[in-house]
Protein backbone atom coordinates (compact mmCIF):
# COMPACT_ATOMS: atom_id res chain seq x y z
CA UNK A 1 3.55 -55.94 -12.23
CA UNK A 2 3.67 -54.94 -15.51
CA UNK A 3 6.13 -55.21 -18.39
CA UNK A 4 8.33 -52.76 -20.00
CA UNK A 5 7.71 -52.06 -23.76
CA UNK A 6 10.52 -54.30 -25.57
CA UNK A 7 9.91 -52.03 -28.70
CA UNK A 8 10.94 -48.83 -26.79
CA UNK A 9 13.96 -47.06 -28.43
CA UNK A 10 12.95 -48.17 -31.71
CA UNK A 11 10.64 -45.53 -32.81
CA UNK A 12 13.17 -43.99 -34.92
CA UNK A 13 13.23 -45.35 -38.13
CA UNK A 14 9.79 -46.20 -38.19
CA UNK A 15 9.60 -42.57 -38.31
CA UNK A 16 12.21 -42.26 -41.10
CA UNK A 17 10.56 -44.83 -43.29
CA UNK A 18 7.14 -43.06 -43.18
CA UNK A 19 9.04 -39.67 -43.98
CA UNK A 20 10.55 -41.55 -46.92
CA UNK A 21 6.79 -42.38 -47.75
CA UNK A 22 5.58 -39.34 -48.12
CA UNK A 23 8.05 -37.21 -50.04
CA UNK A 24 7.16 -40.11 -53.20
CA UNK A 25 3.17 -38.77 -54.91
CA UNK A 26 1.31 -41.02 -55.97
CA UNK A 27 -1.05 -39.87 -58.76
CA UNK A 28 -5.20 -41.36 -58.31
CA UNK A 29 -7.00 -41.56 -61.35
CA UNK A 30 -10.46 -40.80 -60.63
CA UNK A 31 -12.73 -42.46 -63.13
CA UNK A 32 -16.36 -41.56 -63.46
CA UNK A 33 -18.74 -44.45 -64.67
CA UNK A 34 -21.67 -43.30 -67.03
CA UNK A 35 -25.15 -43.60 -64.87
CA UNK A 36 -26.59 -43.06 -61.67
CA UNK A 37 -24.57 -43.64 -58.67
CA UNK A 38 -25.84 -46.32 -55.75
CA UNK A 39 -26.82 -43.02 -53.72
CA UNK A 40 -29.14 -41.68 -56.16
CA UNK A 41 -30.76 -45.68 -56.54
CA UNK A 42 -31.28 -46.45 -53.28
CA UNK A 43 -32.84 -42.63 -52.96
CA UNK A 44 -35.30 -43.37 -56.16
CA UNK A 45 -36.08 -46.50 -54.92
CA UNK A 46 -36.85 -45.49 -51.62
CA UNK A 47 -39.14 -43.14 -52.44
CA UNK A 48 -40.95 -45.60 -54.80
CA UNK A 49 -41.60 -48.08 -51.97
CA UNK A 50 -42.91 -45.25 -49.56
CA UNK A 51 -45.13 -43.97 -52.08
CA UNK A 52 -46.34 -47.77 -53.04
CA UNK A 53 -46.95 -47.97 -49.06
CA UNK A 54 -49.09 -44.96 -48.25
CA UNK A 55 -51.40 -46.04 -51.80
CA UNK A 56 -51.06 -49.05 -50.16
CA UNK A 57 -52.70 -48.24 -46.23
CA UNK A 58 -54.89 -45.76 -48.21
CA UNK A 59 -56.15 -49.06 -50.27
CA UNK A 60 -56.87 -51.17 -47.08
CA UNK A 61 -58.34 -48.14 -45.42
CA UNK A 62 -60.69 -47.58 -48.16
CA UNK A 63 -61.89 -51.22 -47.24
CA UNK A 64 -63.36 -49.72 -44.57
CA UNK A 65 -64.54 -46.81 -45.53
CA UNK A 66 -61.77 -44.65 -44.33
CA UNK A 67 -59.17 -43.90 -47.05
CA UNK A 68 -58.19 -40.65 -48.67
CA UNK A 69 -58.22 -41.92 -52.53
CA UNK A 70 -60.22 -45.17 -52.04
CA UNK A 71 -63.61 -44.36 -50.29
């Protein structure tokens, strides 16, 4: 069978103590740092690589006599 909750009946000034919490503000300084962000690196980089890959397959493909640029 299970237990009863020994905690029960305390709920109270947990309550109380996260009221007291939010009445203080807290002010966030948001600082911006010069340059690109990671989201804009990993985009420009991305695209680099898939561009470097389809010159790439085109290169091989133009082995055989296939490719769009290399024939």
């Amino acid at each position: 069978m299970a237990k009863a909750n020994p905690r029960a009946g305390r709920g109270a000034p947990a309550r109380a103590t996260a009221k007291s919490r939010k009445s203080a503000e807290v002010e966030v300084a948001a600082e911006d740092a010069p340059g690109m962000g990671i989201d804009a690196g990993l985009a420009i980089l991305t695209c680099i690589v898939l561009v470097a890959a389809v010159i790439l397959v085109d290169a091989l493909m133009g082995k055989i006599d296939k490719g769009i640029f290399f024939t």
